[in-house]
N, C-alpha and C. Protein backbone atom coordinates (compact mmCIF):
# COMPACT_ATOMS: atom_id res chain seq x y z
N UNK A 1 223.56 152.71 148.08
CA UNK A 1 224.11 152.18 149.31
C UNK A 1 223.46 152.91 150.48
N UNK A 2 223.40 152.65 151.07
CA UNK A 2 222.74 152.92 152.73
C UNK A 2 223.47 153.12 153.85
N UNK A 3 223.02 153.95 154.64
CA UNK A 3 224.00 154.43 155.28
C UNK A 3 223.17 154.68 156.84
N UNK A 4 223.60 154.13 157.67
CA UNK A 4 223.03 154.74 158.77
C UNK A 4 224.61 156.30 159.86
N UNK A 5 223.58 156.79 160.26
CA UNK A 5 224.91 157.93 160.60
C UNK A 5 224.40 158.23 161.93
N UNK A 6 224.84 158.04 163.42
CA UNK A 6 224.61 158.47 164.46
C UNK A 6 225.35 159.95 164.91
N UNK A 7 224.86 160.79 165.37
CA UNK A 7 225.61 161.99 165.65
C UNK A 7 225.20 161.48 167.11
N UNK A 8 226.05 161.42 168.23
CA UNK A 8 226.35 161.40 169.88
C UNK A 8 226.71 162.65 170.47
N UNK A 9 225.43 163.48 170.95
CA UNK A 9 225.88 164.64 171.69
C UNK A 9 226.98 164.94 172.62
N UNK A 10 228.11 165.77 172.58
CA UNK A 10 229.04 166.36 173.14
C UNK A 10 228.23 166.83 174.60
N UNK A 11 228.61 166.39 176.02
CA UNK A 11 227.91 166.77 177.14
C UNK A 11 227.85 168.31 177.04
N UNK A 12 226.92 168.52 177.58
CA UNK A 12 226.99 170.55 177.61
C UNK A 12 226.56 171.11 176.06
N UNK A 13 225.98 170.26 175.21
CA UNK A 13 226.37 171.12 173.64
C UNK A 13 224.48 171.51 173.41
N UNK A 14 223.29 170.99 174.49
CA UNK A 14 222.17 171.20 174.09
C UNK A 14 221.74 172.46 173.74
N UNK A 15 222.66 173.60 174.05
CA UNK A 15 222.16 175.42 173.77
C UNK A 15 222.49 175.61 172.22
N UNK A 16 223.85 174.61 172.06
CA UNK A 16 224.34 174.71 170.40
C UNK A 16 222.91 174.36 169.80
N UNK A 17 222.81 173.10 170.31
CA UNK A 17 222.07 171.99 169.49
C UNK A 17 220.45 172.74 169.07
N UNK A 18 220.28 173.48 169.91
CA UNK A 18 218.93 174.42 170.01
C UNK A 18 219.36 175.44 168.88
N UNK A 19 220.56 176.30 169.19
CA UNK A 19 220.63 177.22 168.21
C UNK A 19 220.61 176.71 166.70
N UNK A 20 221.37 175.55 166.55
CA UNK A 20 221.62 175.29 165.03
C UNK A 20 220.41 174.32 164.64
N UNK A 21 219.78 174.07 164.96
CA UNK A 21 218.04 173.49 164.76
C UNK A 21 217.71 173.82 163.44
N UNK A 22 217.43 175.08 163.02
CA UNK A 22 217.23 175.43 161.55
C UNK A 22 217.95 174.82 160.63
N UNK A 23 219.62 175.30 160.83
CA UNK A 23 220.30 174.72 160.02
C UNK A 23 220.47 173.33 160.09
N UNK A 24 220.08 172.86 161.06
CA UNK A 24 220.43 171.04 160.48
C UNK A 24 219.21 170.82 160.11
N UNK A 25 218.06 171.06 160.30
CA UNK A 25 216.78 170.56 159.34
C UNK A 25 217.24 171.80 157.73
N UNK A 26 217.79 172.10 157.52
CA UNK A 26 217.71 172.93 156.21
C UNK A 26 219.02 172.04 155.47
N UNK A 27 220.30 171.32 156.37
CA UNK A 27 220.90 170.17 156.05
C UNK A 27 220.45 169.62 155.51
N UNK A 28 219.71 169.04 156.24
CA UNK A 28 218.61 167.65 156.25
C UNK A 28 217.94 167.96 155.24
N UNK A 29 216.84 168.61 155.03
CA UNK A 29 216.15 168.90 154.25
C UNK A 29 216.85 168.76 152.67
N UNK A 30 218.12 168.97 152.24
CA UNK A 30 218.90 168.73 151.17
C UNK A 30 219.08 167.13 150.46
N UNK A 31 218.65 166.34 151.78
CA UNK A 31 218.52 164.79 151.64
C UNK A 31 217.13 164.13 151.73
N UNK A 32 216.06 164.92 151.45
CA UNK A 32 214.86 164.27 151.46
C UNK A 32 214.49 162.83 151.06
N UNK A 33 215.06 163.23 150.06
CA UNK A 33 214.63 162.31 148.54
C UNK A 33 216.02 160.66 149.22
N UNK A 34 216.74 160.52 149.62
CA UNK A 34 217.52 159.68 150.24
C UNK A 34 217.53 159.07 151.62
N UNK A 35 216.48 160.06 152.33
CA UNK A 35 216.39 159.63 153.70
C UNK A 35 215.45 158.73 153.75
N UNK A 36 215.94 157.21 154.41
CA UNK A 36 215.16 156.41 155.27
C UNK A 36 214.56 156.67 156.45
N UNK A 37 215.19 156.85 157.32
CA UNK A 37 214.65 157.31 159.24
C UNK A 37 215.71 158.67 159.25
N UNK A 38 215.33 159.07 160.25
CA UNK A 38 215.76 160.15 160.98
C UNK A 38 214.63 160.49 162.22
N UNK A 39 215.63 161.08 163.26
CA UNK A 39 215.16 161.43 164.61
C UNK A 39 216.50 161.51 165.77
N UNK A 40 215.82 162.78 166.58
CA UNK A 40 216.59 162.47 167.79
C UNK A 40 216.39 161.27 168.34
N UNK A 41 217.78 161.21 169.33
CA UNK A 41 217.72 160.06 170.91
C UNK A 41 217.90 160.93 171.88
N UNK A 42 217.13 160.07 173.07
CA UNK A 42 216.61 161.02 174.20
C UNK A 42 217.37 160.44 175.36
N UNK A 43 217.40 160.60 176.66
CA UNK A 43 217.98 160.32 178.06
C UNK A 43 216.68 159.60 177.98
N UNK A 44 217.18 158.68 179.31
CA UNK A 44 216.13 158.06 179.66
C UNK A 44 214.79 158.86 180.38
N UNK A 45 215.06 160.27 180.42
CA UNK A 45 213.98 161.22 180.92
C UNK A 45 213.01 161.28 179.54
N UNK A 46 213.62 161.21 178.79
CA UNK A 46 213.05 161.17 176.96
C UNK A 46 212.72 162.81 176.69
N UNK A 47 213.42 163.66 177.40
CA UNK A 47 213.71 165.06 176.95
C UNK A 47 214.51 165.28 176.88
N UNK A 48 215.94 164.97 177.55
CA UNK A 48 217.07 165.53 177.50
C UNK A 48 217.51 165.03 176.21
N UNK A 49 217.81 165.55 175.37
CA UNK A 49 218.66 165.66 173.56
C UNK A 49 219.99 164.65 174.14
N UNK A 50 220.15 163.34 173.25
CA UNK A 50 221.78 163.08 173.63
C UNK A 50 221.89 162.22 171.76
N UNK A 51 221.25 162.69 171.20
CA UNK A 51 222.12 162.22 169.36
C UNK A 51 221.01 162.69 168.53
N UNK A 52 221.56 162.54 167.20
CA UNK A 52 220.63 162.35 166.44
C UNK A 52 221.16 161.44 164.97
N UNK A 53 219.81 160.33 164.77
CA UNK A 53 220.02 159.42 163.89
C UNK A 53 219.54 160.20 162.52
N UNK A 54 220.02 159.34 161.29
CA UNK A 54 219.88 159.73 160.13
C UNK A 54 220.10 158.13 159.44
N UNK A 55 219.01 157.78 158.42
CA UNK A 55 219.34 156.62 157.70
C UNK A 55 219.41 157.04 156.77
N UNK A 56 220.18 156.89 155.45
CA UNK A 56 219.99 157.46 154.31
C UNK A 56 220.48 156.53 153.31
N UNK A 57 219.94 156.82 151.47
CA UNK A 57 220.99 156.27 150.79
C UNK A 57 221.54 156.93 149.36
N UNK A 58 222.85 156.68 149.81
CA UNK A 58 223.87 157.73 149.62
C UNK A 58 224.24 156.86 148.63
N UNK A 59 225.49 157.86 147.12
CA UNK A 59 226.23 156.95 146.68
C UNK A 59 227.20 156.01 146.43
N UNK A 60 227.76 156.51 148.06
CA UNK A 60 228.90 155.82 148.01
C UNK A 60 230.23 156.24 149.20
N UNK A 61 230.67 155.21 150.28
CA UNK A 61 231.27 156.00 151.51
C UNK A 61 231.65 157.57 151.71
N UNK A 62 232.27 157.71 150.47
CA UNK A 62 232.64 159.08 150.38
C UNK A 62 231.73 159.81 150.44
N UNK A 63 230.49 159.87 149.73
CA UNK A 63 229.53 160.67 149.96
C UNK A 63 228.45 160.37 151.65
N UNK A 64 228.80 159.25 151.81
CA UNK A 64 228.39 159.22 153.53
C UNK A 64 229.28 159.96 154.20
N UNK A 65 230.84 160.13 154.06
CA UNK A 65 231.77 160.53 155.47
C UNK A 65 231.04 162.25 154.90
N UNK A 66 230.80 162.60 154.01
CA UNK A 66 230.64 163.94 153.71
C UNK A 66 229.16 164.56 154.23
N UNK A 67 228.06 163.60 153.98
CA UNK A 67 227.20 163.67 154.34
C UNK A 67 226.94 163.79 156.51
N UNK A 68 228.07 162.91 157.01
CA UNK A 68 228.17 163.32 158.13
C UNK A 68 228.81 164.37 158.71
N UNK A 69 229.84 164.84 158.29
CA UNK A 69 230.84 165.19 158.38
C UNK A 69 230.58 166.85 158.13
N UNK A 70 230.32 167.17 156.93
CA UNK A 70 229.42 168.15 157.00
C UNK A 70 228.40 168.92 157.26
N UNK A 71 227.77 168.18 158.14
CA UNK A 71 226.47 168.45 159.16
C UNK A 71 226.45 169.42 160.00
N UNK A 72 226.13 170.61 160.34
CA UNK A 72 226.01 171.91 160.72
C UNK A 72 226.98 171.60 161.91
N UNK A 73 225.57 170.90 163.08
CA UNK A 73 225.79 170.72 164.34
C UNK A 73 227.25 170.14 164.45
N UNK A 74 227.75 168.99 163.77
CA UNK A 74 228.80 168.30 163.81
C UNK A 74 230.36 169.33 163.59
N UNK A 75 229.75 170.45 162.19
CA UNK A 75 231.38 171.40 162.23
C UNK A 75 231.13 172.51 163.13
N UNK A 76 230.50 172.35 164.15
CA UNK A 76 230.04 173.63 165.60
C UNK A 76 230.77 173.07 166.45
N UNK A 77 230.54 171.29 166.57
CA UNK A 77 231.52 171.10 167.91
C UNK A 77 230.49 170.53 168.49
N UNK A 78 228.65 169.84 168.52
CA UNK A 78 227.68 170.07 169.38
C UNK A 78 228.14 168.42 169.18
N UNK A 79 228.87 167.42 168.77
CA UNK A 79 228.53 166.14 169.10
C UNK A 79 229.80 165.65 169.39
N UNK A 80 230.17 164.29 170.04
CA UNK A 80 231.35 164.23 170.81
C UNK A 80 231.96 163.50 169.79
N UNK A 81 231.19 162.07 169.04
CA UNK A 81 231.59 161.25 167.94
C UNK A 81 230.34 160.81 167.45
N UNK A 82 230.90 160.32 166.09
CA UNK A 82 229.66 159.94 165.22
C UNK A 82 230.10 158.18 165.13
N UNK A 83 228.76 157.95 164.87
CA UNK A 83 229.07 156.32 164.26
C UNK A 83 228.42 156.62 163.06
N UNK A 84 229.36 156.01 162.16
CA UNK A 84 228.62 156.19 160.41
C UNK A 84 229.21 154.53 160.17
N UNK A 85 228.19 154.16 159.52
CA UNK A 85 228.01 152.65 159.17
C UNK A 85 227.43 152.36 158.36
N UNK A 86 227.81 151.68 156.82
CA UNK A 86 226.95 150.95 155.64
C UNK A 86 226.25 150.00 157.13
N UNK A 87 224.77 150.34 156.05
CA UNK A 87 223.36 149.58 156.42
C UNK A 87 222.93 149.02 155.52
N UNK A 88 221.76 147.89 155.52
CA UNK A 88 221.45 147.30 154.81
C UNK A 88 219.40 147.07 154.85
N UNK A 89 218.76 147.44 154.41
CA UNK A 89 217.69 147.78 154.85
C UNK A 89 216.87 146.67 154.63
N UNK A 90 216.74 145.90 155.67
CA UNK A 90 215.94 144.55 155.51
C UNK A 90 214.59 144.63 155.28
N UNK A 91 213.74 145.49 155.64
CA UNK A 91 212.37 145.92 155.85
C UNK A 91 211.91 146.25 154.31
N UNK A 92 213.20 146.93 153.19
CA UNK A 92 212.68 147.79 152.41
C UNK A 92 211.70 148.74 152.19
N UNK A 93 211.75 149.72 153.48
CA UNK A 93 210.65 150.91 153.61
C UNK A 93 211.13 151.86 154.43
N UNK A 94 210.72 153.15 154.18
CA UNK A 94 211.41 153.93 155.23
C UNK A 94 210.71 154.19 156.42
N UNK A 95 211.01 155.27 157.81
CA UNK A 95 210.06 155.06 158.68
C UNK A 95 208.72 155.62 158.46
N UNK A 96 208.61 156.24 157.30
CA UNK A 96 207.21 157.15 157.06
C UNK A 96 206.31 155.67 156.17
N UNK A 97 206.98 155.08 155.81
CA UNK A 97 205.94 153.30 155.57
C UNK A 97 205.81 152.88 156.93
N UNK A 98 206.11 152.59 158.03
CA UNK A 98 205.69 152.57 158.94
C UNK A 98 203.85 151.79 159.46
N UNK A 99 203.56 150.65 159.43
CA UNK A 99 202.09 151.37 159.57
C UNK A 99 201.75 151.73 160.89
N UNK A 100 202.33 151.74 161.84
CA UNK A 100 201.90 152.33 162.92
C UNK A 100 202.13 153.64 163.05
N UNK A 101 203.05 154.49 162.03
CA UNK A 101 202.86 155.65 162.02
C UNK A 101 203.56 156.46 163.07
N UNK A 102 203.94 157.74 162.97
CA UNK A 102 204.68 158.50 164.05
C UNK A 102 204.43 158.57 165.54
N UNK A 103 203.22 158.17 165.72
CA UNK A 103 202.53 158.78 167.36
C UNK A 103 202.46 157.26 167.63
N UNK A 104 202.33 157.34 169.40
CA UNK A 104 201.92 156.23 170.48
C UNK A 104 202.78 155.35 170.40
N UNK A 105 202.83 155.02 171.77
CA UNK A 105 203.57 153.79 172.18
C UNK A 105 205.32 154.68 171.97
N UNK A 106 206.05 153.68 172.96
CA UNK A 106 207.83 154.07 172.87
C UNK A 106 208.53 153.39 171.59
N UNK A 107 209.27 154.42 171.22
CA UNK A 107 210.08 154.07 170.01
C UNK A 107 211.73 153.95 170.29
N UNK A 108 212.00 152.63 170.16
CA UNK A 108 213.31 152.78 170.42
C UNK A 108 214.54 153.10 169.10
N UNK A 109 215.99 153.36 169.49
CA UNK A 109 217.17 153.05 168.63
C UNK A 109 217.74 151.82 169.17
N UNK A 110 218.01 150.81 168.50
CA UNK A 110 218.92 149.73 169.08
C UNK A 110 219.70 149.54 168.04
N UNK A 111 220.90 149.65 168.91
CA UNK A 111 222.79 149.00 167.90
C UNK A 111 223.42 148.13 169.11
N UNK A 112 223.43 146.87 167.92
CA UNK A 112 223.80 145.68 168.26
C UNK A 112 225.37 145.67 168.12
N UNK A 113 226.78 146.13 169.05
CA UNK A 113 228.29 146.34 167.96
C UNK A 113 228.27 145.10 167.90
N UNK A 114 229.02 144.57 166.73
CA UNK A 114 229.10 142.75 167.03
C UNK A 114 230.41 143.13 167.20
N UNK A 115 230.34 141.42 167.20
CA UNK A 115 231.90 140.59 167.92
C UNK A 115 231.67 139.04 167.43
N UNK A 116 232.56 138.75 166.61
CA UNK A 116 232.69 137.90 165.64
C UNK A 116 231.50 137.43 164.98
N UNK A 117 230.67 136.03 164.96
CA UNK A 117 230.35 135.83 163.74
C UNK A 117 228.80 136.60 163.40
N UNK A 118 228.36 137.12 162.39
CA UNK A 118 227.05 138.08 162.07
C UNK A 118 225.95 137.11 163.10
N UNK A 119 225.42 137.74 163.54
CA UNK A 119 223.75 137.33 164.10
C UNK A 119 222.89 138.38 163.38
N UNK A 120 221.45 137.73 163.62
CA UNK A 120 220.55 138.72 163.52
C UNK A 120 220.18 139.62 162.21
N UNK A 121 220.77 138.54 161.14
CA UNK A 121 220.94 139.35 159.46
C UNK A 121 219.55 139.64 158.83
N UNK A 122 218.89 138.70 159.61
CA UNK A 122 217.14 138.43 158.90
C UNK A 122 216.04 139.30 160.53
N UNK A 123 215.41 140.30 160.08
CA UNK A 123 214.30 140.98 160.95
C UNK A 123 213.59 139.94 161.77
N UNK A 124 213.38 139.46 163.00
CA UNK A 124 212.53 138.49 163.66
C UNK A 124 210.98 138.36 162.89
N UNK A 125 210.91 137.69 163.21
CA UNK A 125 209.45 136.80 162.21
C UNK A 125 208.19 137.57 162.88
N UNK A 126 208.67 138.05 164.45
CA UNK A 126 207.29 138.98 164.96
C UNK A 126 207.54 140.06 164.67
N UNK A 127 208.12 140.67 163.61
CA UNK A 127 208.69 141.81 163.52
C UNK A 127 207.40 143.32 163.37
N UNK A 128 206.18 142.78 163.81
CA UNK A 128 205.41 144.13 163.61
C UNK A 128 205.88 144.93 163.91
N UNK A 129 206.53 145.23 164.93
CA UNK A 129 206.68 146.86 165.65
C UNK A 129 207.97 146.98 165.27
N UNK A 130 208.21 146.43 164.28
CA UNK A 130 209.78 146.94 163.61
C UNK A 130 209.47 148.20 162.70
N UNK A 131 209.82 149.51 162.91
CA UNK A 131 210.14 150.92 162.03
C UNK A 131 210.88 150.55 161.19
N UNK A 132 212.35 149.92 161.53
CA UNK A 132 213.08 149.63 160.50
C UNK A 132 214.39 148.81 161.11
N UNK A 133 214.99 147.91 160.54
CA UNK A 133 215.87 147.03 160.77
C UNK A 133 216.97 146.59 159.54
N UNK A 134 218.03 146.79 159.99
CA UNK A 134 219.21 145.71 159.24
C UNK A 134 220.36 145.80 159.83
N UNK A 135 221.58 144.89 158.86
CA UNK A 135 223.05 144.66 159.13
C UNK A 135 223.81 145.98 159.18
N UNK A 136 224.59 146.15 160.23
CA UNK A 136 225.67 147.53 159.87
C UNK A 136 226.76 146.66 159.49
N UNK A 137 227.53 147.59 158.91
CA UNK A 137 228.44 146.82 157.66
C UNK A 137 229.63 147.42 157.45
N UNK A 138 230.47 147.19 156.97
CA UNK A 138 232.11 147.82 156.44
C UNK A 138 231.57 148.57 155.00
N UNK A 139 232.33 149.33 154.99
CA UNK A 139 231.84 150.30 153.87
C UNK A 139 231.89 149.37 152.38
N UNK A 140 232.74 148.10 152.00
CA UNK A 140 232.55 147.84 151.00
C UNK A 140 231.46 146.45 151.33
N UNK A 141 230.95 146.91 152.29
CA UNK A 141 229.47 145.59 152.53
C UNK A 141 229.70 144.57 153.01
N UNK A 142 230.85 143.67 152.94
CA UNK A 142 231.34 142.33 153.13
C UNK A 142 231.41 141.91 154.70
N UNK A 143 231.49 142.43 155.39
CA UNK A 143 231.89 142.23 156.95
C UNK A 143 230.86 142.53 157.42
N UNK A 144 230.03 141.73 158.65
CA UNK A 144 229.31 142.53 159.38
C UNK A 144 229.75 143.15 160.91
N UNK A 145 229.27 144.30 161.28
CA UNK A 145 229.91 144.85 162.40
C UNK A 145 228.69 145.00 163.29
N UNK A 146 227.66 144.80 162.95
CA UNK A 146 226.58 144.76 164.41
C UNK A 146 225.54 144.68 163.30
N UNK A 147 224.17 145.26 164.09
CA UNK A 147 222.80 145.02 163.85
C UNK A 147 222.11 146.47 164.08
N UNK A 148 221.15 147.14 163.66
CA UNK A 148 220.46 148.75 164.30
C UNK A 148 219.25 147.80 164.54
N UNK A 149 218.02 148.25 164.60
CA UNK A 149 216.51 148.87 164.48
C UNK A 149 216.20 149.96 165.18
N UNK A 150 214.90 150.12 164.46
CA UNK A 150 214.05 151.36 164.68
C UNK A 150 212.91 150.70 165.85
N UNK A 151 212.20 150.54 166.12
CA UNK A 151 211.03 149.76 166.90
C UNK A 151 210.71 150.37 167.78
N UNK A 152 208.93 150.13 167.78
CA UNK A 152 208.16 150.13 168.80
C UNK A 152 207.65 149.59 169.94
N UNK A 153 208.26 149.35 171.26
CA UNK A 153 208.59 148.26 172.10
C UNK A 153 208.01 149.19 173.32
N UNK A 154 206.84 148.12 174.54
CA UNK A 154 206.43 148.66 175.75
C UNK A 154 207.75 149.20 176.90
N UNK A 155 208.87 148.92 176.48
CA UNK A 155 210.05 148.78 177.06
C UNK A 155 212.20 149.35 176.47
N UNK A 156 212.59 149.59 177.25
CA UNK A 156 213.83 149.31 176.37
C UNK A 156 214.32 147.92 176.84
N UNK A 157 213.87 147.26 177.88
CA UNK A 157 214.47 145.72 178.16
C UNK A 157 213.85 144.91 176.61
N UNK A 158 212.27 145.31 176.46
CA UNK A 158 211.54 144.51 175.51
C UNK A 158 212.39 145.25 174.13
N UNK A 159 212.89 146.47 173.63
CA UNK A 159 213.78 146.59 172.40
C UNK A 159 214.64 145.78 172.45
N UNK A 160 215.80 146.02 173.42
CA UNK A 160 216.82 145.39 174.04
C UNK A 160 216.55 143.83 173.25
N UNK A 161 216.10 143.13 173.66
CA UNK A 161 215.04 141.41 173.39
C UNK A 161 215.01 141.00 172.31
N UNK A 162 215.19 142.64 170.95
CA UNK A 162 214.86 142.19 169.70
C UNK A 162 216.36 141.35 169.05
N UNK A 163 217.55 141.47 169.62
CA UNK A 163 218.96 140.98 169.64
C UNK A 163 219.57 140.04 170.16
N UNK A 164 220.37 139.27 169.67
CA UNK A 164 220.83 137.74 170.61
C UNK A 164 221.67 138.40 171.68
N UNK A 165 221.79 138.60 172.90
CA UNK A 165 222.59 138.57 173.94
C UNK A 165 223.99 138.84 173.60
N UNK A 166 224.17 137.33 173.62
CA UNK A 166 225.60 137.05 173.22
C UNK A 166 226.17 136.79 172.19
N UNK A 167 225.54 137.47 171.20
CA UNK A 167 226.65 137.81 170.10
C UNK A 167 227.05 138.98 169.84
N UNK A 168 227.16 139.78 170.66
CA UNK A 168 227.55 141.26 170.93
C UNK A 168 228.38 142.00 171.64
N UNK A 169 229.25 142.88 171.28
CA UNK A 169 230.26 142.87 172.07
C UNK A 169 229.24 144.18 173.04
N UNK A 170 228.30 144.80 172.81
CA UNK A 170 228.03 145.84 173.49
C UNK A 170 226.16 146.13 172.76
N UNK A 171 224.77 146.03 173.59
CA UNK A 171 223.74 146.42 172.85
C UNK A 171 223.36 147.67 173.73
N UNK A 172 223.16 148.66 172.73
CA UNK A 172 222.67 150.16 173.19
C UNK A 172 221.13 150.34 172.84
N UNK A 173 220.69 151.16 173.54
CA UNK A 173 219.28 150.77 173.36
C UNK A 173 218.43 152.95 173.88
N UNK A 174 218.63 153.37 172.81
CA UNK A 174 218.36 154.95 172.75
C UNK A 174 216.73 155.12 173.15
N UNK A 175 215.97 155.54 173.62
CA UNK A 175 214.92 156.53 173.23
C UNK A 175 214.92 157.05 171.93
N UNK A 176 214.48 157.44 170.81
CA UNK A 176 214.16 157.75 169.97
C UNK A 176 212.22 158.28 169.26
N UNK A 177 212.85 159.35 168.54
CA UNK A 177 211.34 159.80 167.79
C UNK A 177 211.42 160.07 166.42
N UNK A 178 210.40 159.63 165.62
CA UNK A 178 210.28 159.91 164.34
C UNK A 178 211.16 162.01 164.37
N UNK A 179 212.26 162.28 162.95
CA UNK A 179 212.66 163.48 163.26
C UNK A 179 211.96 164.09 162.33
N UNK A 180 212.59 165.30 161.70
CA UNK A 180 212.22 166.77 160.67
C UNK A 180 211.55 167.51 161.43
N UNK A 181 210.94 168.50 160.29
CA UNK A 181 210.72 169.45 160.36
C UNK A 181 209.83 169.04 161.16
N UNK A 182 208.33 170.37 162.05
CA UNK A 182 207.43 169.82 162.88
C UNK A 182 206.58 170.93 162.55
């Protein structure tokens, strides 16, 4: 099962977030072998730290709420709330299949929350500059609750674009970079 997990920085927590750096890549590092994407999200300055994503696949909710939940930064206090959400990985690849690869051009996060009926279940047909895309989901899969991708877009209006408008109760649209170690 798949799991996407947003950690949302706590305002004021970037000195934590600096100190515990080791330990959440030495976290992280415990999930190699399961991780799809991972990376910070940035301010629209694209330095200031405000989350960090994690796609993974896990065996099962319980081992997602644990997998978030237990996250260095997260039992310090450095994030305000998490979104943890069954995903569904339409692309079947993680971001290191990629072929455009870590460098050039802007990389966005986009979460689509829905509001009633699923849109957007199938990756757009121009989907090159898709990193990675699918359904967020209710933990036993059946419901859909929005849409993510990963993507490479000249824009966040042009990420933004990759989602129907109005079938959403709310589309967020992060800065983002390939994460780990460096």
């Amino acid at each position: 099962m798949e799991f996407l997990c947003y950690h949302r920085d706590r305002p004021g927590s970037l000195a934590l977030r600096h100190e515990l750096l080791e330990e959440h890549w030495s976290y992280m590092d415990g999930y190699a072998k399961e991780m799809i994407a991972r990376g910070p999200t940035f301010a629209d300055d694209g330095e200031t730290l405000t989350g960090s994503l994690h796609i993974a696949d896990l065996p099962d909710p319980a081992a997602a709420r644990a997998f978030a939940f237990d996250e260095p930064g997260y039992q310090a206090g450095a994030y305000r709330d998490v979104l943890l959400r069954r995903w569904r990985n339409t692309l079947g690849r993680t971001m290191w299949d990629f072929p455009g690869g870590p460098a050039g051009g802007h990389r966005y996060l986009v979460l689509g929350l829905g509001a009633g009926q699923p849109a957007d279940l199938a990756p757009p047909p121009d989907g090159d500059e898709l990193i990675d895309y699918g359904p967020l989901l209710s933990d036993d899969g059946t419901t859909w609750l929005g849409t993510a991708a990963l993507v490479r877009a000249p824009s966040p209006d042009a990420a933004r674009a990759l989602l129907t408008p109005d079938r959403y109760a709310a589309i967020e649209v992060h800065n983002w970079r390939f994460g780990g170690r460096r």
